[in-house]
Protein backbone atom coordinates (compact mmCIF):
# COMPACT_ATOMS: atom_id res chain seq x y z
CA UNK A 1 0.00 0.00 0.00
CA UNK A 2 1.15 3.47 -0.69
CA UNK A 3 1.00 6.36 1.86
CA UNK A 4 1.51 9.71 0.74
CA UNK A 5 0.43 13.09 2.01
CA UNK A 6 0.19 14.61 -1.40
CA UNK A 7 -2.60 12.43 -3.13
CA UNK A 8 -5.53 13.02 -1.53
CA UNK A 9 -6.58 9.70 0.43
CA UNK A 10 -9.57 9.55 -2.15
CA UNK A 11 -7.66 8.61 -4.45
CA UNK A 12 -5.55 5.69 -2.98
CA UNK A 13 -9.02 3.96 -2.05
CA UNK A 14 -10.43 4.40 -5.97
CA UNK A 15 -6.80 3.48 -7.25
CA UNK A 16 -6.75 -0.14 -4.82
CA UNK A 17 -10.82 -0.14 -6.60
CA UNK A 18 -9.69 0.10 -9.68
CA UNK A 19 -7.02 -2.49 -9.44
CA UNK A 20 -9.18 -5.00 -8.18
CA UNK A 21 -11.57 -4.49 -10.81
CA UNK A 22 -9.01 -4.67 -13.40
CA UNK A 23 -8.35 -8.51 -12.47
CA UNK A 24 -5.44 -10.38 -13.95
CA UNK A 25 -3.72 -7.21 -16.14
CA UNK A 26 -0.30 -8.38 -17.40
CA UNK A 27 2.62 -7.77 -14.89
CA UNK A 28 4.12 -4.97 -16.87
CA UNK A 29 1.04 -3.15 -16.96
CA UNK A 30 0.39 -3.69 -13.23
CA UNK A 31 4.26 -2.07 -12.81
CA UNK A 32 3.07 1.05 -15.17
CA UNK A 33 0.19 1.64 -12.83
CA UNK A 34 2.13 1.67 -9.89
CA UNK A 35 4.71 3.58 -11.17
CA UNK A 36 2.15 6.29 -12.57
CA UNK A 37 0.38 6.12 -8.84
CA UNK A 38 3.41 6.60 -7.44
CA UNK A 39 4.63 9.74 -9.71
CA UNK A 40 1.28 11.30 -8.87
CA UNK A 41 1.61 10.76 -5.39
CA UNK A 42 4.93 13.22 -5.65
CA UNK A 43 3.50 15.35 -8.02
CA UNK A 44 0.13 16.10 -6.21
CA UNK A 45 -2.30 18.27 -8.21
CA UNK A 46 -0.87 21.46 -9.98
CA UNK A 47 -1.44 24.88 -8.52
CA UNK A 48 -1.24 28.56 -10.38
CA UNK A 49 2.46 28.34 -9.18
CA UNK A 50 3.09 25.75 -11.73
CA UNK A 51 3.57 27.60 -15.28
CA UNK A 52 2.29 24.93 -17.33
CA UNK A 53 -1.08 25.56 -15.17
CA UNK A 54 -0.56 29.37 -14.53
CA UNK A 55 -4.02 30.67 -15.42
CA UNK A 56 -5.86 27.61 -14.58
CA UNK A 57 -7.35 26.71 -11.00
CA UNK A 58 -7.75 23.27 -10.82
CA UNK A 59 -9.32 23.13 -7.13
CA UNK A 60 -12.27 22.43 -8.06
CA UNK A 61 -11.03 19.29 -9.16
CA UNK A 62 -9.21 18.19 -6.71
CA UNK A 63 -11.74 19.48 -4.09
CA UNK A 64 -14.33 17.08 -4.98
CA UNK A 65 -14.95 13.44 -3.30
CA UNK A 66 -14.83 11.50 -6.75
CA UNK A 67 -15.40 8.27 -6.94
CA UNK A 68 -14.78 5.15 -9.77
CA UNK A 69 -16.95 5.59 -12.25
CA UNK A 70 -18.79 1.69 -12.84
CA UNK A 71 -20.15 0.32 -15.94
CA UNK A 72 -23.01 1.13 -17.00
CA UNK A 73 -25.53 0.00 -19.60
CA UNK A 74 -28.11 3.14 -21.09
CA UNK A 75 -31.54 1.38 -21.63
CA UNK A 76 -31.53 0.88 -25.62
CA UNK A 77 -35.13 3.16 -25.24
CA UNK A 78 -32.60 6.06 -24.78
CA UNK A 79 -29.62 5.82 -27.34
CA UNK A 80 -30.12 9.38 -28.17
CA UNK A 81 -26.87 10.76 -27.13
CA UNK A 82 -24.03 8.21 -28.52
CA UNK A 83 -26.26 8.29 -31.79
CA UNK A 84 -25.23 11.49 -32.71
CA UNK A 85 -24.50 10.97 -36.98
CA UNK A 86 -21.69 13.02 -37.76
CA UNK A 87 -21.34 11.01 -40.81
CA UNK A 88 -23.14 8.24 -42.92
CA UNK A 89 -20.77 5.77 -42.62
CA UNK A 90 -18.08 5.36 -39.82
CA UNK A 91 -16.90 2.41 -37.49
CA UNK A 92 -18.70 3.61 -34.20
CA UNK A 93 -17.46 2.75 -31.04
CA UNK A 94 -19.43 3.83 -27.65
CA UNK A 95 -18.26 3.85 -24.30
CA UNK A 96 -20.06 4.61 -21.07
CA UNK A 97 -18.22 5.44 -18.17
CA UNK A 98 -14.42 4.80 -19.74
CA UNK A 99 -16.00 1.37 -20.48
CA UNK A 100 -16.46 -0.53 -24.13
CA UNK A 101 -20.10 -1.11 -24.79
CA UNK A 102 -20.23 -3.71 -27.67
CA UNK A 103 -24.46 -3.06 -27.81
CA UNK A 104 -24.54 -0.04 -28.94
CA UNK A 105 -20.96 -0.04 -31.22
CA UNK A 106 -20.59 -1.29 -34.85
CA UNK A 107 -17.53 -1.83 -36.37
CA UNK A 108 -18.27 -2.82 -40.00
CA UNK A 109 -16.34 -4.05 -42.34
CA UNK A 110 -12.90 -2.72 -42.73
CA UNK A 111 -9.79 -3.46 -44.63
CA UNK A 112 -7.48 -6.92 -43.84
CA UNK A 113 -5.25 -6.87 -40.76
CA UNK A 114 -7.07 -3.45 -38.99
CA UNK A 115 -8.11 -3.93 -35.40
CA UNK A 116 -10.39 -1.59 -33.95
CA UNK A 117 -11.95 -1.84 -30.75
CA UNK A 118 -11.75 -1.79 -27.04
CA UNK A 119 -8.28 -1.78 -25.07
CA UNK A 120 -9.00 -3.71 -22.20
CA UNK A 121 -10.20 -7.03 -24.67
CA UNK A 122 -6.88 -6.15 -26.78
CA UNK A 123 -4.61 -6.50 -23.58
CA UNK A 124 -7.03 -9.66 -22.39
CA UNK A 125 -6.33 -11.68 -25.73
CA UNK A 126 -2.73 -10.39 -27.42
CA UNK A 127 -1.16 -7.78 -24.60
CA UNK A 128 2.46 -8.21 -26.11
CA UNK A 129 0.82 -6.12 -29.10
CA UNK A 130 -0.14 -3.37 -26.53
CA UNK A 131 2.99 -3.43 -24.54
CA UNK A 132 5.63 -1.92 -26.69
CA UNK A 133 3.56 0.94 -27.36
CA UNK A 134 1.46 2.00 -24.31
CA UNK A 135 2.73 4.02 -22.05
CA UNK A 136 5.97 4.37 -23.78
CA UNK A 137 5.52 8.13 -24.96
CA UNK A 138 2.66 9.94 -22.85
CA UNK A 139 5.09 12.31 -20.30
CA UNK A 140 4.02 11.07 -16.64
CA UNK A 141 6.93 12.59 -14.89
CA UNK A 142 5.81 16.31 -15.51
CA UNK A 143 1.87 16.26 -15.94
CA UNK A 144 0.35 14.95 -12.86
CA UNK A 145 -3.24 14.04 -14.87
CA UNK A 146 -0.92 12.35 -17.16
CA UNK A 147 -0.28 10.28 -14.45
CA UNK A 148 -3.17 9.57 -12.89
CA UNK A 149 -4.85 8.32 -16.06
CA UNK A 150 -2.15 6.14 -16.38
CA UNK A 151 -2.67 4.53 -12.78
CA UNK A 152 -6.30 3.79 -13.68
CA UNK A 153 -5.92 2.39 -17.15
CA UNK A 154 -8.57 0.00 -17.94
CA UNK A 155 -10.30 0.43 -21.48
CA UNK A 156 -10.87 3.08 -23.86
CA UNK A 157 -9.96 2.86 -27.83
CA UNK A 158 -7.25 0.35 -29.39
CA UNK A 159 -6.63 0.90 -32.87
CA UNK A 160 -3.65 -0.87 -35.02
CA UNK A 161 -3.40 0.02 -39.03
CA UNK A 162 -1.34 -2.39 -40.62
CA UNK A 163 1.37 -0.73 -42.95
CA UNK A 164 0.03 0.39 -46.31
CA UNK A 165 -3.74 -0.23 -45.23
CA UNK A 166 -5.80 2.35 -45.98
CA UNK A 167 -8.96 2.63 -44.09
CA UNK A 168 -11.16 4.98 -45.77
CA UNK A 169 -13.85 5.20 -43.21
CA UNK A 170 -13.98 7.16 -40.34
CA UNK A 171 -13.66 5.92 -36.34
CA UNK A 172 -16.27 7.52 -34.22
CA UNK A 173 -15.61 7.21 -30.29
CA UNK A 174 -18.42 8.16 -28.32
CA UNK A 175 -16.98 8.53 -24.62
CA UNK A 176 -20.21 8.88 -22.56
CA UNK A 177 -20.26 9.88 -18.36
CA UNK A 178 -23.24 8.54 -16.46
CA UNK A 179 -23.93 9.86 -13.25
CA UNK A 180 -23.87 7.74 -10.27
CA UNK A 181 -24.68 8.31 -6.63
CA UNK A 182 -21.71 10.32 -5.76
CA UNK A 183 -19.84 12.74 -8.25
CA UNK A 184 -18.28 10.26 -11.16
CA UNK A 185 -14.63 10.43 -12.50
CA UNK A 186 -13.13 7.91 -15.19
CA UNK A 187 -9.96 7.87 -17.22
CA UNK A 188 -9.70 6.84 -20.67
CA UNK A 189 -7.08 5.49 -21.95
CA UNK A 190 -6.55 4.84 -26.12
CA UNK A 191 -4.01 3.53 -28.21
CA UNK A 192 -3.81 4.21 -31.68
CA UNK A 193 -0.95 2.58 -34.21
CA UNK A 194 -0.73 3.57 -37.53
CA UNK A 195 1.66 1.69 -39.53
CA UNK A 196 4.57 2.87 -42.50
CA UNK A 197 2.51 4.07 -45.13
CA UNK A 198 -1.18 3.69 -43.80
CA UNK A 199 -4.14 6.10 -43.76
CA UNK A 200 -6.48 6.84 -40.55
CA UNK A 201 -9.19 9.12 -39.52
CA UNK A 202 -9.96 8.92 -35.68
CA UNK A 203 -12.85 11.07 -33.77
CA UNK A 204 -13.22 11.48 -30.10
CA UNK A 205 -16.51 12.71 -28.75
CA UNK A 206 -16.73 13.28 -25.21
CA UNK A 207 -20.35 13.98 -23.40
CA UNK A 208 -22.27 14.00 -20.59
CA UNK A 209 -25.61 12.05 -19.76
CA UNK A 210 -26.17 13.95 -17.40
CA UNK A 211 -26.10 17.92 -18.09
CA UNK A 212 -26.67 19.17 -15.16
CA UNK A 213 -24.72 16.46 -12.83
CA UNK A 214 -21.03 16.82 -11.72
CA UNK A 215 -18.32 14.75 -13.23
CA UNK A 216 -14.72 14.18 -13.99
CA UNK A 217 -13.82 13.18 -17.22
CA UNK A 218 -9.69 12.23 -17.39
CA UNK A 219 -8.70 11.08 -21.35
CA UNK A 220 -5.44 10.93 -22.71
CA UNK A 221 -4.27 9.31 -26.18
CA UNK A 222 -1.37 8.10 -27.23
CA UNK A 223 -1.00 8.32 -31.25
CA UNK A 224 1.83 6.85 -32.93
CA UNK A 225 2.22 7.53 -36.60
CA UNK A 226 4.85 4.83 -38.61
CA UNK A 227 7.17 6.05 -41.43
CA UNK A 228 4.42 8.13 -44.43
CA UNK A 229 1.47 7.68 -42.33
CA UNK A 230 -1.45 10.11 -42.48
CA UNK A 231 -3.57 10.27 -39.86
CA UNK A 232 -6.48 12.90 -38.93
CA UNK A 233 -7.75 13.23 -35.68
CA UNK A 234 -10.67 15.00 -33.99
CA UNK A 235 -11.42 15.98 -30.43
CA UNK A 236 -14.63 17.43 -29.59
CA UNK A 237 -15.72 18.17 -26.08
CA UNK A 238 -19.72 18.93 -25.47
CA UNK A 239 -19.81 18.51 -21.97
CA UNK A 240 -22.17 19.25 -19.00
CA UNK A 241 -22.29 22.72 -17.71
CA UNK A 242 -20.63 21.51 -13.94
CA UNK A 243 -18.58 18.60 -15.70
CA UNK A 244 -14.59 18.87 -15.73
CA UNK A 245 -12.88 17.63 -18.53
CA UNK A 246 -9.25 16.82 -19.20
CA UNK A 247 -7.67 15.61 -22.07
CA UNK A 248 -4.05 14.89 -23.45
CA UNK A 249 -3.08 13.92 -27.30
CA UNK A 250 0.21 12.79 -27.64
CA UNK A 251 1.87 12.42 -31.17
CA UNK A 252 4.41 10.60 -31.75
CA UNK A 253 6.04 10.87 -35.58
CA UNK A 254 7.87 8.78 -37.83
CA UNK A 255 9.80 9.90 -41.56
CA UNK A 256 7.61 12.01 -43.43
CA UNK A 257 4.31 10.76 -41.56
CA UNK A 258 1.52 13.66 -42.14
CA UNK A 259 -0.48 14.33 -38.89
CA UNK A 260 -3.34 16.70 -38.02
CA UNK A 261 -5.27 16.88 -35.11
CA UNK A 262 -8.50 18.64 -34.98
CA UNK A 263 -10.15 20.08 -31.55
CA UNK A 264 -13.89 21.79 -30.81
CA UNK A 265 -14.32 22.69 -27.41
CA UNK A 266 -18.43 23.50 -26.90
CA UNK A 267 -18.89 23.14 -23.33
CA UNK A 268 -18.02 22.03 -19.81
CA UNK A 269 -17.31 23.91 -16.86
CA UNK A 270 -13.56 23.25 -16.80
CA UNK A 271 -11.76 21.90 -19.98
CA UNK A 272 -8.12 21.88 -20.62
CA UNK A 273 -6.55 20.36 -23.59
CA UNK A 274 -3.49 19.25 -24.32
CA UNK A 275 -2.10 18.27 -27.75
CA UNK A 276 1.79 17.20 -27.37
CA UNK A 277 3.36 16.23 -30.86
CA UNK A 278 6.72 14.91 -31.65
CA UNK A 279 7.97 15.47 -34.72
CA UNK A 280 10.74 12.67 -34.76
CA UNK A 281 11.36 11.77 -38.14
CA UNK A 282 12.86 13.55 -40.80
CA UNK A 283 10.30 15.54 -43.11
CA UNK A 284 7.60 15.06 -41.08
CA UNK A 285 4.43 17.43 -40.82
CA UNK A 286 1.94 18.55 -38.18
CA UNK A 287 -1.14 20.64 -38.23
CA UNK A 288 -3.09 21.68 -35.00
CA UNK A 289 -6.26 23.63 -35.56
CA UNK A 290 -8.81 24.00 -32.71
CA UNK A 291 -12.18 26.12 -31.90
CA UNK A 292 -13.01 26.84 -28.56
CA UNK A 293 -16.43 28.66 -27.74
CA UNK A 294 -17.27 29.30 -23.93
CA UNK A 295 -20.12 30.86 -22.66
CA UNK A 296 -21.54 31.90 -19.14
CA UNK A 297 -18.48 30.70 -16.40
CA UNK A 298 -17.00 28.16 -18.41
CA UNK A 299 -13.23 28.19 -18.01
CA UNK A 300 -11.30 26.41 -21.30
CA UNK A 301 -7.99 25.84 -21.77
CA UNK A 302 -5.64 24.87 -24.39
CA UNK A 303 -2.06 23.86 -23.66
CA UNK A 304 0.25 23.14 -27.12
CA UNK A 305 3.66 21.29 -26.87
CA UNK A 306 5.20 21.15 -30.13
CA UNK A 307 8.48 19.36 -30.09
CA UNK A 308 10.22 19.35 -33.46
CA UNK A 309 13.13 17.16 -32.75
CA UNK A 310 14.52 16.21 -36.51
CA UNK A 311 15.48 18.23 -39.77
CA UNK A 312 13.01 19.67 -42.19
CA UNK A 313 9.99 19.32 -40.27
CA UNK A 314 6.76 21.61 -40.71
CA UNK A 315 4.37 22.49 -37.99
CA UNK A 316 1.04 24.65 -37.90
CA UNK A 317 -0.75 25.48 -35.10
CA UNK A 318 -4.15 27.73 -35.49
CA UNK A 319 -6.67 27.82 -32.78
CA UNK A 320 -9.91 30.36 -32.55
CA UNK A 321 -11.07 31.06 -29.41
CA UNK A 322 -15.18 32.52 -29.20
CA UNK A 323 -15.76 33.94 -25.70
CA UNK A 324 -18.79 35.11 -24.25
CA UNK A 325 -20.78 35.90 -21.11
CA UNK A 326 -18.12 35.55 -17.56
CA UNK A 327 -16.09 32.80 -19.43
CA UNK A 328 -12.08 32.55 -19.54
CA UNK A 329 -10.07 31.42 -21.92
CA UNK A 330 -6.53 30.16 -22.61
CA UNK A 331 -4.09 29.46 -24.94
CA UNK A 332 -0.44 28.75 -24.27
CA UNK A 333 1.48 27.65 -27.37
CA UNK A 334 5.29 26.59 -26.63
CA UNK A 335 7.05 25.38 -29.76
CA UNK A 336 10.67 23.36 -29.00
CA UNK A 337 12.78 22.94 -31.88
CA UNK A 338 15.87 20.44 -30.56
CA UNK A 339 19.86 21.56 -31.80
CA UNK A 340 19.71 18.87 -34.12
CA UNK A 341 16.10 20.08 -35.96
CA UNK A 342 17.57 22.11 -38.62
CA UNK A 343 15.89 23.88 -41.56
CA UNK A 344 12.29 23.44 -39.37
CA UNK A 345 9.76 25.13 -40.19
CA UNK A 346 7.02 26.45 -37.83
CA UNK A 347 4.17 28.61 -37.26
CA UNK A 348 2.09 29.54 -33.93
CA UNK A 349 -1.29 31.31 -34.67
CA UNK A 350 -4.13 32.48 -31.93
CA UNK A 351 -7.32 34.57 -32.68
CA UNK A 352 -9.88 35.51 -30.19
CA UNK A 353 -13.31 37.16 -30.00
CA UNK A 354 -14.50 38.87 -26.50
CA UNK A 355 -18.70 39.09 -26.87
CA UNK A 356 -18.59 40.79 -23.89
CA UNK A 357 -16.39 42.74 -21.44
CA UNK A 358 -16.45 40.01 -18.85
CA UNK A 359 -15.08 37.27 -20.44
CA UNK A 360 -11.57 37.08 -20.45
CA UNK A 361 -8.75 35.66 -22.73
CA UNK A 362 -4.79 34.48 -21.48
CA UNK A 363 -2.71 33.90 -24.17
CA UNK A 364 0.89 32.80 -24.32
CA UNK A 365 2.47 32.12 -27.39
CA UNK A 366 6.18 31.21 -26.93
CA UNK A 367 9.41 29.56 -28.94
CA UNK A 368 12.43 27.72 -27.88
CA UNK A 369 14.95 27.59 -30.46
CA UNK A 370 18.28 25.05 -30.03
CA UNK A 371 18.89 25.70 -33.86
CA UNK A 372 20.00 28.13 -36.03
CA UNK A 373 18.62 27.35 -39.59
CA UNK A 374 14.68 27.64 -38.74
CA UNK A 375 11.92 29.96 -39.78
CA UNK A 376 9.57 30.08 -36.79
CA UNK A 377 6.96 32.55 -36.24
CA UNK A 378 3.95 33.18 -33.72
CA UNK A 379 1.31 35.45 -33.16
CA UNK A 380 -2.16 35.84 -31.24
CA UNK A 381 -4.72 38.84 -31.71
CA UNK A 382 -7.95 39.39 -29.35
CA UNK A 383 -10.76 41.67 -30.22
CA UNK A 384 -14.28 41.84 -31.00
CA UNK A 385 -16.88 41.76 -33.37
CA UNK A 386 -15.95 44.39 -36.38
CA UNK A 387 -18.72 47.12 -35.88
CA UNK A 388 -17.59 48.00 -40.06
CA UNK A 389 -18.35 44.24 -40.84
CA UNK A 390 -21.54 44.15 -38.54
CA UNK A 391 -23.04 47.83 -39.83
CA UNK A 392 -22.23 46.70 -44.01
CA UNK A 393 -24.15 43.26 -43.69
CA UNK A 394 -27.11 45.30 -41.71
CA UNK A 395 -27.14 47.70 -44.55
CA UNK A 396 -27.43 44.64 -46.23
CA UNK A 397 -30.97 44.11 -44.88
CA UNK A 398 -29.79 41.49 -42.05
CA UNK A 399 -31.22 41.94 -38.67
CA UNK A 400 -28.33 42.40 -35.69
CA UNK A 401 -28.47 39.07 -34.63
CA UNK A 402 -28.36 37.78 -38.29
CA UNK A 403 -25.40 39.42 -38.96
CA UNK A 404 -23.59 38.53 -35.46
CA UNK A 405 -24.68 35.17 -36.47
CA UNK A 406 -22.67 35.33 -39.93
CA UNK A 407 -19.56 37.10 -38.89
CA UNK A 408 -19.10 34.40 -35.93
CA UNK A 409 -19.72 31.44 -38.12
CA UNK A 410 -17.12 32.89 -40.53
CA UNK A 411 -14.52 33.15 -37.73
CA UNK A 412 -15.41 29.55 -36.73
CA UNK A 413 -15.21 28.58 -40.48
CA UNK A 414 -11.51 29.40 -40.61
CA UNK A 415 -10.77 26.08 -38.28
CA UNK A 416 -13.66 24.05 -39.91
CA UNK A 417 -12.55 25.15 -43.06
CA UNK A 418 -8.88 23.14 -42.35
CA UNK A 419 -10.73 19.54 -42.37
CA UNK A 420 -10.66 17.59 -45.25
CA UNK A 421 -13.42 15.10 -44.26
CA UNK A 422 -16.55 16.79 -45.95
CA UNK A 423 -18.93 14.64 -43.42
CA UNK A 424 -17.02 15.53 -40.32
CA UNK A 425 -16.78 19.03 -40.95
CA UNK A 426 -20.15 19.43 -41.86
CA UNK A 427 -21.58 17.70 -38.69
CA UNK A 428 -19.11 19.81 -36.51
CA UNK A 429 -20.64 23.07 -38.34
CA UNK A 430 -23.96 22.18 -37.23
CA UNK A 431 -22.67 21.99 -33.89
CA UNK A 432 -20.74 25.02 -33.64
CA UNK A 433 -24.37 26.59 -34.88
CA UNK A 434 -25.77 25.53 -31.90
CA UNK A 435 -23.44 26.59 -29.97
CA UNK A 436 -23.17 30.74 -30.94
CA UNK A 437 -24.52 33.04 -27.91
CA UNK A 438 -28.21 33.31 -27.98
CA UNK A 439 -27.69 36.89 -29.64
CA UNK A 440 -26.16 35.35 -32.67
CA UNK A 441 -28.62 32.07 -33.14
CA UNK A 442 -31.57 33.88 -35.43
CA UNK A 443 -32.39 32.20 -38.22
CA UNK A 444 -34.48 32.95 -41.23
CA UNK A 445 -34.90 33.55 -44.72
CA UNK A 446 -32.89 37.26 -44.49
CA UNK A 447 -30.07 35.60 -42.89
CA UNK A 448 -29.25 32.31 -45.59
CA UNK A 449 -29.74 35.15 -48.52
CA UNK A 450 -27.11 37.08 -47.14
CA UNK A 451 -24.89 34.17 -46.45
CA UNK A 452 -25.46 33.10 -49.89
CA UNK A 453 -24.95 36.85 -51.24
CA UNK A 454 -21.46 36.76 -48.91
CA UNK A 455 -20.35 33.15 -50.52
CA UNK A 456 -21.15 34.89 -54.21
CA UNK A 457 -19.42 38.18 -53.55
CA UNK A 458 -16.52 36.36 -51.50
């Protein structure tokens, strides 16, 4: 048993829980878990003091009795919320509580040699497949949620693309909390391998059942993409207004392998995410495009390690930020290029609206050069609505809200716009819709003849 004073005792009872639960996990798994319990333990839960966590109070987190999340089955009467079609056709996989639900998942057919599924039946029936990879590139030693999730892992997404497969499909993850008696937390954990030369597209959709309820949601990722691979990923958060949710994405890239990771933050009352790529193989490329719209309290933010640790590597980072009511927003961008990444090539971009002079925007764009043949630039801007833009598209015989309405979903078009899956982006504009403050969501016939007029006149 371990004794600490830093972990709060909460947590050694759920981590014993969730051990016992786990049952016969392979030894080297059982040694990751400790060792991730253990590095938590030291680290305890980040403060403002930290930098990496400077404008983000995480007390409400750790102030909360949590406990295990436990499977759970949703009556098939109420499917509603993991049926959500972004596209027509997709391998859909569900999972309630961190947990693989097989009834209400369909894989389909897909190409010779793919495995897609759940991570706990991967590392039941073939776990010398999982171990090389897992664990092996997410950074426990300096992110203490990093950590944690890695002393509960149990289940979440495995994924394996055999080299020069191409699976031309789409995988949907639905990642679904259900409230309990006390105040749930789980921890996803997924595992995606693409090999040399294969194609992927991945999509993470986290939710609550529960909008109202409190909950903890603790993901992280691990994404490794082989020698050519290309591989687009999306993370979309639509969480309850008093649900916390923390994510982490980390990339880790071969030779010339072509990544690009999508995010769309909607709602939840905390959300940080972090997207950590590694650019280790020569000529490799990287794009990292987000949207993040917060309304009322709702506190987002977005963390971006970019590590470009070989030569003539490219990286792009864009991310929108939409803030509105008493919310706060973040964005700190830190782009590493190692002594040996010569000729890289990099680019840090952050845009923000304020609807309103509460809410509130940090940003922190930063680079940390080791080389001296690069061409690395960064930027953010924050602002508000154009009154120009807003007064010409009145005169244009919109109403106010109409024309809020278009020049918002034009900002928010400039991430969509960066998607090259037609279906994906299409479902995530619907969303975003949805999602504009109440002064910007009038519809009507005025407001699609304008948007029309805009799309002819350009």
């Amino acid at each position: 048993m371990i004794t600490t004073t830093q972990a709060p005792e909460k947590y050694l009872e759920t981590f014993e829980q969730s051990r016992a639960r786990s049952g016969s996990q392979p030894r080297w798994l059982q040694s990751l878990r400790q060792k991730a319990f253990e590095r938590f333990s030291d680290l305890g839960f980040p403060t403002t003091h930290d930098e990496d966590w400077r404008f983000t109070n995480v007390s409400a987190v750790s102030g909360t009795e949590f406990e295990l999340a436990q499977p759970a089955i949703l009556g098939m009467e109420r499917p509603e919320p993991v049926q959500f079609p972004l596209f027509n056709k997709a391998c859909r996989l569900t999972f309630i509580n961190g947990f693989f639900v097989k009834e209400l998942s369909h894989i389909g057919s897909l190409p010779a040699g793919v495995i897609v599924g759940s991570l706990a039946e991967q590392i039941a029936s073939l776990p010398e497949s999982v171990e090389g990879h897992l664990g092996r590139y997410l950074n426990i030693e300096r992110d203490a949620f990093a950590a944690l999730n890695t002393a509960f892992i149990e289940d979440g997404i495995y994924i394996e693309v055999p080299a020069g497969t191409v699976v031309d499909i789409p995988v949907y993850a639905a990642f679904l909390t259900v409230p309990g008696g006390a105040p749930p937390m789980n921890h996803p954990r997924s595992l995606i391998v693409a090999g040399e030369s294969s194609k992927l597209t991945i999509v993470e959709d986290y939710m609550s059942y529960d909008e109202e309820g409190v909950s903890f949601s603790n993901a992280a990722t691990e994404l490794i993409a082989g020698d050519n691979a290309n591989v687009e990923h999306y993370m979309i958060v639509r969480e309850g207004e008093s649900s916390y949710n923390f994510s982490t994405l980390r990339i880790q890239q071969g030779r010339n392998a072509n990544v690009a990771t999508h995010s769309l933050l909607l709602s939840g009352a905390l959300v940080r995410n972090n997207v950590h790529p590694v650019l280790a193989g020569e000529g490799s490329e990287c794009l990292i495009n987000g949207l993040f719209m917060a309304n009322g309290r709702q506190h987002m933010d977005n963390y971006m390690l970019v590590e470009h640790a070989s030569p003539h590597c490219n990286s792009r980072q864009f991310y929108n930020g939409v803030l509105n009511g008493n919310s706060h927003g973040v964005f700190h961008g830190r782009i590493i290029v190692h002594k040996d990444a010569q000729k890289t090539d990099a680019k840090q971009t952050n845009r923000n609206l304020l609807l309103s002079d509460d809410a509130q925007i940090d940003t922190k764009p930063q680079l940390e050069i080791y080389a001296d043949d690069v061409k690395c630039t960064h930027g953010a801007t924050i602002g508000q609505v154009d009154e120009n833009a807003l007064f010409y598209l009145r005169s244009r015989g919109l109403d106010e809200a109409s024309a809020r309405h278009v020049l918002l979903l034009a900002f928010a078009n400039e991430c969509l716009d960066r998607m090259n899956c037609e279906a994906i982006r299409d479902g995530l504009k619907r969303l975003v819709v949805k999602a504009l403050p109440e002064q910007a969501r009038h519809t009507g016939e005025r407001r699609e003849v304008a948007e029309r007029n805009l799309e002819e006149v350009g």
